[in-house]
N, C-alpha and C. Protein backbone atom coordinates (compact mmCIF):
# COMPACT_ATOMS: atom_id res chain seq x y z
N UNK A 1 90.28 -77.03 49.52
CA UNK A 1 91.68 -76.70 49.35
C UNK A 1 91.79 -75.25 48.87
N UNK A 2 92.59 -74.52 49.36
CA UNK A 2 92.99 -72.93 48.74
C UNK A 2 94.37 -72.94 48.40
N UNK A 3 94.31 -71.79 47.60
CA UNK A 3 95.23 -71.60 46.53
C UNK A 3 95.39 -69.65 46.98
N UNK A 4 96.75 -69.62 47.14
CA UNK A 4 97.20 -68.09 47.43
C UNK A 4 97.61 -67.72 45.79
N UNK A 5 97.04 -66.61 46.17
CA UNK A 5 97.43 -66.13 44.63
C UNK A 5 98.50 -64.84 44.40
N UNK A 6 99.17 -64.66 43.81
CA UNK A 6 99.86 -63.48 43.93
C UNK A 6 100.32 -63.02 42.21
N UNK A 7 100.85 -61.77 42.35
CA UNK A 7 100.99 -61.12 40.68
C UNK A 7 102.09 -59.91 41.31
N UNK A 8 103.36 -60.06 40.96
CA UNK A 8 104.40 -59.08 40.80
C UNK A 8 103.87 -57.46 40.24
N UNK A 9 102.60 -57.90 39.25
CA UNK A 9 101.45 -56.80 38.56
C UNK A 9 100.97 -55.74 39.14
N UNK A 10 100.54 -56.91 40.69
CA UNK A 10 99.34 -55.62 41.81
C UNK A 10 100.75 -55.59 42.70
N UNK A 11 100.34 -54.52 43.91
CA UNK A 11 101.15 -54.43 44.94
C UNK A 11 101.35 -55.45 45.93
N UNK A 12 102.66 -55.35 46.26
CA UNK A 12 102.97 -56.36 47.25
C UNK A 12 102.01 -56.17 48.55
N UNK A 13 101.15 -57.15 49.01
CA UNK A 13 100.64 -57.20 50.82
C UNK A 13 101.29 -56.33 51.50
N UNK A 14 100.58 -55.27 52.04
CA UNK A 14 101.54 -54.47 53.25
C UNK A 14 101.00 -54.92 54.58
N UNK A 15 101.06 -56.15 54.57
CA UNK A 15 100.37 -56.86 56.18
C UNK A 15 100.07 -58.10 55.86
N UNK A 16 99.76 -58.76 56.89
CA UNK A 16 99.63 -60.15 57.11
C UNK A 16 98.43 -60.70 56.76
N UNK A 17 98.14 -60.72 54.97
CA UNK A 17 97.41 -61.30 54.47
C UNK A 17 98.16 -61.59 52.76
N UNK A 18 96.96 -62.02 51.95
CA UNK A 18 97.47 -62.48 50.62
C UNK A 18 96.98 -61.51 49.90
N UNK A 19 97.26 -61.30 48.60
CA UNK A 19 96.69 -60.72 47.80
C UNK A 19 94.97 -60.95 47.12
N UNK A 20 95.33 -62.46 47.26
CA UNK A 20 93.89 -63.15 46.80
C UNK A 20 93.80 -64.66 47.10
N UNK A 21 93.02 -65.52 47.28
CA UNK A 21 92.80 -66.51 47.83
C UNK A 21 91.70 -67.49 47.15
N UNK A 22 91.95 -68.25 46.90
CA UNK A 22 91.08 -68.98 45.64
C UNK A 22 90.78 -70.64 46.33
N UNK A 23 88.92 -70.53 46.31
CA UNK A 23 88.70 -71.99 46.83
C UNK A 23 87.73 -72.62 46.17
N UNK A 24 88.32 -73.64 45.16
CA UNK A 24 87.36 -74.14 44.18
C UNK A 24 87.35 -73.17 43.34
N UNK A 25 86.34 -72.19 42.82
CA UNK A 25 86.11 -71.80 41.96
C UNK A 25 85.98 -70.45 42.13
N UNK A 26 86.03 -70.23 43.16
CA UNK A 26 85.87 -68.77 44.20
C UNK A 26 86.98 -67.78 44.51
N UNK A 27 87.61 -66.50 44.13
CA UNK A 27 88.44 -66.03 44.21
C UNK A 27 88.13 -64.84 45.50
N UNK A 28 88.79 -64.96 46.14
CA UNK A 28 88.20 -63.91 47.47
C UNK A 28 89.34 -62.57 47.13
N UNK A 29 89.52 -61.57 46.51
CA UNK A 29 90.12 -60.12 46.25
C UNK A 29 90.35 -59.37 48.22
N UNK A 30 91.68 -59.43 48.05
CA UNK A 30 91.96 -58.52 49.00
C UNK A 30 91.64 -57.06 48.55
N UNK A 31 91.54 -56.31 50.04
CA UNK A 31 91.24 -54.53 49.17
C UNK A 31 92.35 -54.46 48.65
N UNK A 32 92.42 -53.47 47.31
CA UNK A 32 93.09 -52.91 47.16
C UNK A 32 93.24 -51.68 46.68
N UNK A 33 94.62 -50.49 46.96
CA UNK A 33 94.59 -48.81 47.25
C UNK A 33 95.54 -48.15 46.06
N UNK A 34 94.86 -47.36 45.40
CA UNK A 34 95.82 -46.87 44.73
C UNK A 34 97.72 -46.83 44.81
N UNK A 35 98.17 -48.10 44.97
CA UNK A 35 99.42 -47.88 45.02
C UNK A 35 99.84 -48.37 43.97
N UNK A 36 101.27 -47.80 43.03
CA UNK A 36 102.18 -48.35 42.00
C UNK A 36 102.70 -49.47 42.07
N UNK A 37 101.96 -50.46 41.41
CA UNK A 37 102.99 -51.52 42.13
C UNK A 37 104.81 -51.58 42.07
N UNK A 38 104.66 -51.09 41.00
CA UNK A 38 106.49 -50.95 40.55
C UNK A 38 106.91 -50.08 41.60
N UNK A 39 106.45 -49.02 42.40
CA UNK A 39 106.89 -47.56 43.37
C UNK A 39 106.60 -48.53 44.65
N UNK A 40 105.48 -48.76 44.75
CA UNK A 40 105.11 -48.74 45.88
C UNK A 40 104.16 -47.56 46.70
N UNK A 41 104.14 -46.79 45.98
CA UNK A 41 103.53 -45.17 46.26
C UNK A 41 102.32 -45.22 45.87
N UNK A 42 101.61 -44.53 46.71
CA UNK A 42 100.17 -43.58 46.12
C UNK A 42 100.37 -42.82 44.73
N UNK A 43 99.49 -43.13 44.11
CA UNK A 43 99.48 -42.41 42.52
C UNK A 43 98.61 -40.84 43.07
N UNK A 44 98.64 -39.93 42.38
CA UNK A 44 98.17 -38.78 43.28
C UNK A 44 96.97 -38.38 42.71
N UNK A 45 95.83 -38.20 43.39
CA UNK A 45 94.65 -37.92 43.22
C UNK A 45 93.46 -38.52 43.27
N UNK A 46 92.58 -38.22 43.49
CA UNK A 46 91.35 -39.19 43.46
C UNK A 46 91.12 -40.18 42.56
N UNK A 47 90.96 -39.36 41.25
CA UNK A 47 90.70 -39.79 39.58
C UNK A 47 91.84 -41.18 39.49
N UNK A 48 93.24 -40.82 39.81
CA UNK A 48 94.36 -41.85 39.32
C UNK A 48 94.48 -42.89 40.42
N UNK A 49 93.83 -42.39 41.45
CA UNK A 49 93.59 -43.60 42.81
C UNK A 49 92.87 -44.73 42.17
N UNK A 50 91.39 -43.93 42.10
CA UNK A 50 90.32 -45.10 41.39
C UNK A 50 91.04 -46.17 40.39
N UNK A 51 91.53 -44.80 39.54
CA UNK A 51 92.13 -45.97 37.91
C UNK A 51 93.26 -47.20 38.86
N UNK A 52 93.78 -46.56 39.36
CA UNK A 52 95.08 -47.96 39.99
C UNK A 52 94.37 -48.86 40.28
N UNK A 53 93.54 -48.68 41.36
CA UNK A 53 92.88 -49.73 42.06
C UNK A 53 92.25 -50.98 41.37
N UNK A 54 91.55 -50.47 40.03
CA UNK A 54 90.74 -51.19 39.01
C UNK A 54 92.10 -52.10 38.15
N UNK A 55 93.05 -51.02 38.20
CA UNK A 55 94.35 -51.62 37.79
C UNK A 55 94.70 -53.14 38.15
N UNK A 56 94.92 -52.52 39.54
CA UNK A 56 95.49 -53.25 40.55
C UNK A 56 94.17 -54.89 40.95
N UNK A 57 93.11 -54.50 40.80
CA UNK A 57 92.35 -55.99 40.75
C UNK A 57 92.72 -56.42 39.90
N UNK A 58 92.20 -56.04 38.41
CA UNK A 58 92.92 -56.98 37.66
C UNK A 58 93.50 -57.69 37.12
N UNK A 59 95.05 -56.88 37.65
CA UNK A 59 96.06 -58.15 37.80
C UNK A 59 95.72 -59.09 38.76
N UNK A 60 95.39 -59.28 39.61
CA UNK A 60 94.53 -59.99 40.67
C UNK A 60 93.89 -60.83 40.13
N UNK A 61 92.92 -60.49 39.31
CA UNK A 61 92.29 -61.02 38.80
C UNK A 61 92.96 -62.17 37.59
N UNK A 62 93.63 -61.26 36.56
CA UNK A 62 93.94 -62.14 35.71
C UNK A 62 95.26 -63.50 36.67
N UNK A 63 95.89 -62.89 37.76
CA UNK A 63 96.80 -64.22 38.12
C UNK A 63 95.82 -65.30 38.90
N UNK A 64 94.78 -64.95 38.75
CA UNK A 64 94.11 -66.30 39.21
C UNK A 64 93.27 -67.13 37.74
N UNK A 65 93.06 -66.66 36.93
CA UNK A 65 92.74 -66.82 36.04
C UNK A 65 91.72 -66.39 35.20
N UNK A 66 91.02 -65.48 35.29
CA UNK A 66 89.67 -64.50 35.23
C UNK A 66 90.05 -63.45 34.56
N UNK A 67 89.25 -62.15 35.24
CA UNK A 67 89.10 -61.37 34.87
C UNK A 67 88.61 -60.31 35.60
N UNK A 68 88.24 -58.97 35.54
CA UNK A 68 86.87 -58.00 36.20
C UNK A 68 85.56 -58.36 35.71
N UNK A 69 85.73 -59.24 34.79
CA UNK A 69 84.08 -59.45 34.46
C UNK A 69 83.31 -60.56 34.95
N UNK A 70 84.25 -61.40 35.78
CA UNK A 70 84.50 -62.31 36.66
C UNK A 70 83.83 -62.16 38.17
N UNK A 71 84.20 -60.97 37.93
CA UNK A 71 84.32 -60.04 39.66
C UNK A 71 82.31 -60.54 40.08
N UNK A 72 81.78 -60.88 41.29
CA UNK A 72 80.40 -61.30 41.12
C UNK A 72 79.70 -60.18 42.58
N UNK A 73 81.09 -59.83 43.02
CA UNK A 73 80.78 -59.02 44.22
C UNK A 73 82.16 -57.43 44.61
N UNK A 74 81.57 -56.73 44.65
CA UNK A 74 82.82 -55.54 44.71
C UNK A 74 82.16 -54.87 45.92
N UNK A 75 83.07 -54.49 46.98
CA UNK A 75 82.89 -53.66 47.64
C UNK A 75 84.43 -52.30 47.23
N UNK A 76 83.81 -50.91 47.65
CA UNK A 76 84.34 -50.11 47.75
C UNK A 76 84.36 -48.67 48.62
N UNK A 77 85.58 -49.03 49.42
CA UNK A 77 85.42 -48.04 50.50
C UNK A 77 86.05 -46.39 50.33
N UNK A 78 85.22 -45.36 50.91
CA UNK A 78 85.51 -44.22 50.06
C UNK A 78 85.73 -43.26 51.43
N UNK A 79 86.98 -42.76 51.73
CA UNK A 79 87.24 -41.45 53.12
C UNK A 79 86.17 -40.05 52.32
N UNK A 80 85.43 -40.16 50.81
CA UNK A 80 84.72 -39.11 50.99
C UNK A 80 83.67 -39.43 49.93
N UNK A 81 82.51 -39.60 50.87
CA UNK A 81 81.62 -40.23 49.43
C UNK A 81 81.01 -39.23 48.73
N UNK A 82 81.75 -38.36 48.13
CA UNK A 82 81.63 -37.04 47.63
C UNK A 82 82.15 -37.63 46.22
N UNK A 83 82.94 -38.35 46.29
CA UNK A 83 83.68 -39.34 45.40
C UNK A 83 83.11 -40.38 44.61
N UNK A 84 81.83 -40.40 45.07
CA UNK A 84 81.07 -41.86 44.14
C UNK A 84 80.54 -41.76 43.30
N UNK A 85 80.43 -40.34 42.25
CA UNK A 85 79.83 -40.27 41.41
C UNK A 85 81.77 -40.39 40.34
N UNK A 86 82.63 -40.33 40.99
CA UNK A 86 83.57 -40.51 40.05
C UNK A 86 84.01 -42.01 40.16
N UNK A 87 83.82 -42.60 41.35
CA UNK A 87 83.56 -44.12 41.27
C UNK A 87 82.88 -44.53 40.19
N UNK A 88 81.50 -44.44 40.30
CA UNK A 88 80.78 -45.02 38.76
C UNK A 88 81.05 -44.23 37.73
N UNK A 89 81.60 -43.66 37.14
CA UNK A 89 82.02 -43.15 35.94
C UNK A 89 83.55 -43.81 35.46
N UNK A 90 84.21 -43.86 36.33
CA UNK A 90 85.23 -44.30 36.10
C UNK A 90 85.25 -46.22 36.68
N UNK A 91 84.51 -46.40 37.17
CA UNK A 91 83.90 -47.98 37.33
C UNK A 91 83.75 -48.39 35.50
N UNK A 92 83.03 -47.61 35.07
CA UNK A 92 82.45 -47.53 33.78
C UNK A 92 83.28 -47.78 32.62
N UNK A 93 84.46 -47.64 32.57
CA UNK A 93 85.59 -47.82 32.13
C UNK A 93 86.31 -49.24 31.91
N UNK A 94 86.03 -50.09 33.06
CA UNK A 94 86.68 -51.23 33.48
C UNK A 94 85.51 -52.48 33.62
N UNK A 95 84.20 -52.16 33.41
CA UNK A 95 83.34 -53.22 33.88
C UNK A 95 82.01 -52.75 32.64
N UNK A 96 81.59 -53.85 32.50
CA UNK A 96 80.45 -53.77 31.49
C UNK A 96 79.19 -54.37 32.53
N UNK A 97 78.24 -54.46 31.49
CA UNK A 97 76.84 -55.06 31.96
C UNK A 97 77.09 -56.59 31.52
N UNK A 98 76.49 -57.33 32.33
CA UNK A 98 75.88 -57.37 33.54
C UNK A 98 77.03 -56.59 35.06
N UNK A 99 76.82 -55.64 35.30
CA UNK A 99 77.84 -55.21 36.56
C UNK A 99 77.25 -56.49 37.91
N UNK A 100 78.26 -56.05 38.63
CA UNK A 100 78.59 -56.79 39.96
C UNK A 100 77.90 -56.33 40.90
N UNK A 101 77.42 -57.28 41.93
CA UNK A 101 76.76 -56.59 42.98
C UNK A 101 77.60 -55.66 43.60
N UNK A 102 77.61 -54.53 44.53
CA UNK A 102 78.39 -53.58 44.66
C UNK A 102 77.96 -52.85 46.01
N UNK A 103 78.94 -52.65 47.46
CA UNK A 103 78.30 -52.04 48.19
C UNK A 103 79.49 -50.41 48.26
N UNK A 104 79.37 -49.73 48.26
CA UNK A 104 79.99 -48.49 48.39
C UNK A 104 79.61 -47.98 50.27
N UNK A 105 80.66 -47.68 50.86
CA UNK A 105 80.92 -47.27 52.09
C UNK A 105 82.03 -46.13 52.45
N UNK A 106 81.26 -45.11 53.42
CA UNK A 106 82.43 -44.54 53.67
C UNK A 106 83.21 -44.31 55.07
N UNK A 107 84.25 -44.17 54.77
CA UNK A 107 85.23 -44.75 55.73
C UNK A 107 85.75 -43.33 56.27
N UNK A 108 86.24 -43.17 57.92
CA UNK A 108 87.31 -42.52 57.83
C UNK A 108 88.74 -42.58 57.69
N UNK A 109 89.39 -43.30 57.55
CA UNK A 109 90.56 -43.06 56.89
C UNK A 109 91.10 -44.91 56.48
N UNK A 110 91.82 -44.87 55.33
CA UNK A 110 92.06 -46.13 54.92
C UNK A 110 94.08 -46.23 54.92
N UNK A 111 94.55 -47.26 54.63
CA UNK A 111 96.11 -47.64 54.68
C UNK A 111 96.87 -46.58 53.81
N UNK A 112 97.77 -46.41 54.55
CA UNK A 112 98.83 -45.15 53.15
C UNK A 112 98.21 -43.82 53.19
N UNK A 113 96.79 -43.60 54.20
CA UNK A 113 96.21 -42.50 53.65
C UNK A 113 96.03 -42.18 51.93
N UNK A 114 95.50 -43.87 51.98
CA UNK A 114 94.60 -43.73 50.01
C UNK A 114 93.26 -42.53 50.51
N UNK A 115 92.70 -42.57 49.25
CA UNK A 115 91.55 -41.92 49.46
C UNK A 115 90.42 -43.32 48.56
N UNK A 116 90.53 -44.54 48.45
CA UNK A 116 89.61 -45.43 47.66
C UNK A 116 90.11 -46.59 47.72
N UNK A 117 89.63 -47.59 48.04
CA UNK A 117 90.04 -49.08 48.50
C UNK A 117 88.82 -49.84 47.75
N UNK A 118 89.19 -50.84 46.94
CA UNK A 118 87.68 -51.92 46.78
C UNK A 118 88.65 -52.98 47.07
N UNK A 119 87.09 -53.89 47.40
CA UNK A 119 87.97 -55.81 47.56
C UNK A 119 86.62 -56.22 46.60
N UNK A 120 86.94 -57.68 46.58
CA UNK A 120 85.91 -58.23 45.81
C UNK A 120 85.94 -59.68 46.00
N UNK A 121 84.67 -60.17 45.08
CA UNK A 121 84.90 -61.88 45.53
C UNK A 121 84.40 -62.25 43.64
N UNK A 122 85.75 -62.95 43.49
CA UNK A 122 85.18 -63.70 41.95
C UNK A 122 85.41 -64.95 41.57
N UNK A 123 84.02 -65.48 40.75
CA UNK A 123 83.73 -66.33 40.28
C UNK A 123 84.37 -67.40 38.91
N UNK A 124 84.92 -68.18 38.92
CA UNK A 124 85.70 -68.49 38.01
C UNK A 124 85.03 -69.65 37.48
């Protein structure tokens, strides 16, 4: 049985999926892009992209019932992997040890023209 999850917190779906999706014990994280959820807008910059995004799971996270420390798998897609040393620094911020398995990829161009997208899959 699944369970759609949603949070007024993160941004509304801009397409024909859920925010997050929960089966048994398993929370499947849609990507998500530096947007405000209150605006709707790109927050501007690399640095305040990242921070939203981490933002933006977590509410994710917490409306399913968890957390980021929860999180057991993160992917994160990057239009410049010039960018991944401010990924893990600012990852660093939001996640402790034991960290998450983690694949980093780079993309050419992602929704809204973000510049940083992660999804994830967590464990509850």
């Amino acid at each position: 049985m699944k369970t759609i999850i949603s949070t007024p917190n993160a941004p509304a779906a801009i397409g024909t999926y859920s925010q997050a999706v929960k089966v048994d014990g398993t929370v499947y994280l849609s990507g998500q892009i530096g947007l405000d959820p209150a605006s709707m807008q790109l927050v501007d910059g690399i640095e305040a992209q990242i921070h939203q995004v981490f933002k933006n799971l977590s509410a994710v996270c917490e409306a399913a019932g968890g957390s980021l420390a929860d999180i057991v798998k993160l992917n994160v897609f990057l239009t410049d992997l010039g960018n991944f040393a401010k990924v893990n620094e600012i990852m660093g911020q939001y996640f402790q040890q034991p960290y998450p398995a983690r694949a980093a990829v780079g993309v050419a161009s992602l929704p809204r023209g973000a510049l940083v997208e992660a999804d994830g899959v967590l464990v509850l």
